[in-house]
C-alpha atoms as a PDB file:
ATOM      1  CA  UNK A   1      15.713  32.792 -28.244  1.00  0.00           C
ATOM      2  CA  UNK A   2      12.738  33.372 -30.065  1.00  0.00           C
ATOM      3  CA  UNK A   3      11.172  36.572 -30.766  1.00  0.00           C
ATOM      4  CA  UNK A   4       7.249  35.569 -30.611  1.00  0.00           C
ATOM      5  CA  UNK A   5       6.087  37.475 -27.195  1.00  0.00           C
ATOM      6  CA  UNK A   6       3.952  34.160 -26.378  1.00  0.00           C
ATOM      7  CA  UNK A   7       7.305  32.639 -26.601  1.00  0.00           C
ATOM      8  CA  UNK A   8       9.419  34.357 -24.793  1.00  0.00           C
ATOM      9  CA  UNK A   9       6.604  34.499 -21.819  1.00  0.00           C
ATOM     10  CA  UNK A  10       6.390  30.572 -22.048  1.00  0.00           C
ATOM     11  CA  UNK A  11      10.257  30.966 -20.903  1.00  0.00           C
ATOM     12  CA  UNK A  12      10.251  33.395 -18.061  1.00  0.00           C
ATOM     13  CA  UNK A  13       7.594  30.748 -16.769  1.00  0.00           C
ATOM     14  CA  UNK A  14       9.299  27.791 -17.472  1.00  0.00           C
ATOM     15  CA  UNK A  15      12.680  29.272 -15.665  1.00  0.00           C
ATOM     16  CA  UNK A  16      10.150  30.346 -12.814  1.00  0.00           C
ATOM     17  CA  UNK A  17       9.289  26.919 -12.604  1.00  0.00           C
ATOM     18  CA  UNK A  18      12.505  25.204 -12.881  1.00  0.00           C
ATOM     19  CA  UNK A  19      13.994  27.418  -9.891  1.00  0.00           C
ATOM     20  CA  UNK A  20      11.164  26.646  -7.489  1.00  0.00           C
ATOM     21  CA  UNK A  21      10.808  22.675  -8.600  1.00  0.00           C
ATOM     22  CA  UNK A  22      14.821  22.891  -8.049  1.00  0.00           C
ATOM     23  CA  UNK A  23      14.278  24.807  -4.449  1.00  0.00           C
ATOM     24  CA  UNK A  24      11.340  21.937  -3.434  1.00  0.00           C
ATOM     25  CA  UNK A  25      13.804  19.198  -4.496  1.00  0.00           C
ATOM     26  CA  UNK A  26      16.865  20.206  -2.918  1.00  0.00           C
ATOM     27  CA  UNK A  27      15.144  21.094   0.392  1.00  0.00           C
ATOM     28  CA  UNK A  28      13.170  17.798   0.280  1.00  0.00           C
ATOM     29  CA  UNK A  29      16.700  16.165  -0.057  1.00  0.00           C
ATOM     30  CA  UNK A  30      18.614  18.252   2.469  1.00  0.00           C
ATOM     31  CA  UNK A  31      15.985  17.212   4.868  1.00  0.00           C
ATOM     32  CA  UNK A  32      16.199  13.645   4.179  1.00  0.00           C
ATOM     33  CA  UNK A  33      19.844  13.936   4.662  1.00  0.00           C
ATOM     34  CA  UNK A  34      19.489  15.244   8.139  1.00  0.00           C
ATOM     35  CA  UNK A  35      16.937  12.312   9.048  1.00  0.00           C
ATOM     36  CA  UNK A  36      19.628   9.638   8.291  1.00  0.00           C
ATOM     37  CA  UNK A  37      22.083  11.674  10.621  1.00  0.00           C
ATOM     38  CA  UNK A  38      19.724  11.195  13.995  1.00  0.00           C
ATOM     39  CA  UNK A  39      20.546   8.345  15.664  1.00  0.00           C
ATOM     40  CA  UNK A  40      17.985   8.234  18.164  1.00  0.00           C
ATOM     41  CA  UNK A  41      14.606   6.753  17.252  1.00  0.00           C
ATOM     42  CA  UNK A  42      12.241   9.196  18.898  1.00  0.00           C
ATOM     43  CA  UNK A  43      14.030  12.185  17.366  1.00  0.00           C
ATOM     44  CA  UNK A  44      13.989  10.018  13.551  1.00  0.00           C
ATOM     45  CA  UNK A  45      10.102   9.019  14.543  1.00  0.00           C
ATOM     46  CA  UNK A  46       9.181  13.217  14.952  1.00  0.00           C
ATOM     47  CA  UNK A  47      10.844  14.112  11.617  1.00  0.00           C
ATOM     48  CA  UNK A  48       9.843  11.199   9.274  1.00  0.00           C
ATOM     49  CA  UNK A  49       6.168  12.351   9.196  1.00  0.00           C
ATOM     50  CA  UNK A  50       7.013  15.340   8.002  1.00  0.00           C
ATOM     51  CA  UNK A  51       9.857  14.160   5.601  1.00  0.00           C
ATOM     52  CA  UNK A  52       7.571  12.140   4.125  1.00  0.00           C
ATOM     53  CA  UNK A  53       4.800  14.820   3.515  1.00  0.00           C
ATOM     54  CA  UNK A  54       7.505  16.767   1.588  1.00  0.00           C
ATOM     55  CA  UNK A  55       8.034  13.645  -0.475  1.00  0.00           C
ATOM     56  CA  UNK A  56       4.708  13.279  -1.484  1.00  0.00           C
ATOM     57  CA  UNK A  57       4.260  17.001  -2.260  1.00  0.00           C
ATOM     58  CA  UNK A  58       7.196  16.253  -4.593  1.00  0.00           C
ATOM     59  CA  UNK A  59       5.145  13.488  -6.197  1.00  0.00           C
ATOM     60  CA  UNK A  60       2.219  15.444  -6.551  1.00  0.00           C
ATOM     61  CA  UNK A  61       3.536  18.256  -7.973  1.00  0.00           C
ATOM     62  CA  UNK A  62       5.685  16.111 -10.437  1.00  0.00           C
ATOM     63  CA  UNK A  63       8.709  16.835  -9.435  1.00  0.00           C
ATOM     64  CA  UNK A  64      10.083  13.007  -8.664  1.00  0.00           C
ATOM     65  CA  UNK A  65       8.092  10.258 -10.022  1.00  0.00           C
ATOM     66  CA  UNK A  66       5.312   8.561  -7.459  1.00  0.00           C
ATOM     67  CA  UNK A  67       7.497   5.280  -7.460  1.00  0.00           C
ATOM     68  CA  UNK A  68      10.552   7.191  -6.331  1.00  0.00           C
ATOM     69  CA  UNK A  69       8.575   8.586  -3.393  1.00  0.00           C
ATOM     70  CA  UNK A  70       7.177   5.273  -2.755  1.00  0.00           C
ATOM     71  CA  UNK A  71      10.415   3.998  -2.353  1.00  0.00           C
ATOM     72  CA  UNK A  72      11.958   6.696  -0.255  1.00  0.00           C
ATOM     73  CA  UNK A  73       9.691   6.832   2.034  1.00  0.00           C
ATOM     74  CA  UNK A  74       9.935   3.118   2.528  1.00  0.00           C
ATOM     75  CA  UNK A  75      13.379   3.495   2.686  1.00  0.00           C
ATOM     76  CA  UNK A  76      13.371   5.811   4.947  1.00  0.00           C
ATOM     77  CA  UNK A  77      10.837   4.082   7.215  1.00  0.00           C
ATOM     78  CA  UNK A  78      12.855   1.174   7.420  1.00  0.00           C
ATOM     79  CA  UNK A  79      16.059   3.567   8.856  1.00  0.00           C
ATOM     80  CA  UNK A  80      13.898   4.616  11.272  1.00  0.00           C
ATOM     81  CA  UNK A  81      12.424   1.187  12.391  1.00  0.00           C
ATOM     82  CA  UNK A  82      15.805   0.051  12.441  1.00  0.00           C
ATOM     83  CA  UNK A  83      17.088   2.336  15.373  1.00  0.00           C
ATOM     84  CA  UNK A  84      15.592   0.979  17.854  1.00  0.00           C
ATOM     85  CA  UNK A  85      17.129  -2.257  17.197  1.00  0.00           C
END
């Protein structure tokens, strides 16, 4: 730990960071998990939309790379489409 006062401010806001980039991520993922549990395609069609807002917030905030949330959402979509099958 250093003992500069710039540097040990540059920490509390990098842990401050971490803990809400970590909170965004694991809710994004939670909430994914619970849209591959519906099995009914008009319950899947209400959540995706949403799902995949908190994706791209993810993206845009730099949490998970804009590729990754390309392909999850595609993913995702594709899940969804499926049901009805």
């Amino acid at each position: 730990m250093a003992n500069h006062a710039a540097t040990k401010k540059d920490v509390r806001q990098s842990t401050k960071r971490r803990e809400r980039n970590r909170y965004y991520g694991k809710t994004t993922r939670n909430a994914i998990r619970d849209l591959k549990v519906i099995d009914t395609k008009e319950g899947a069609s209400e959540k995706l939309p949403l799902i995949a807002s908190m994706i791209d917030k993810l993206a845009k905030r730099g949490i998970i790379h804009k590729n990754k949330a390309a392909n999850l959402k595609s993913k995702l979509t594709k899940n969804v489409n499926a049901l009805a099958k």
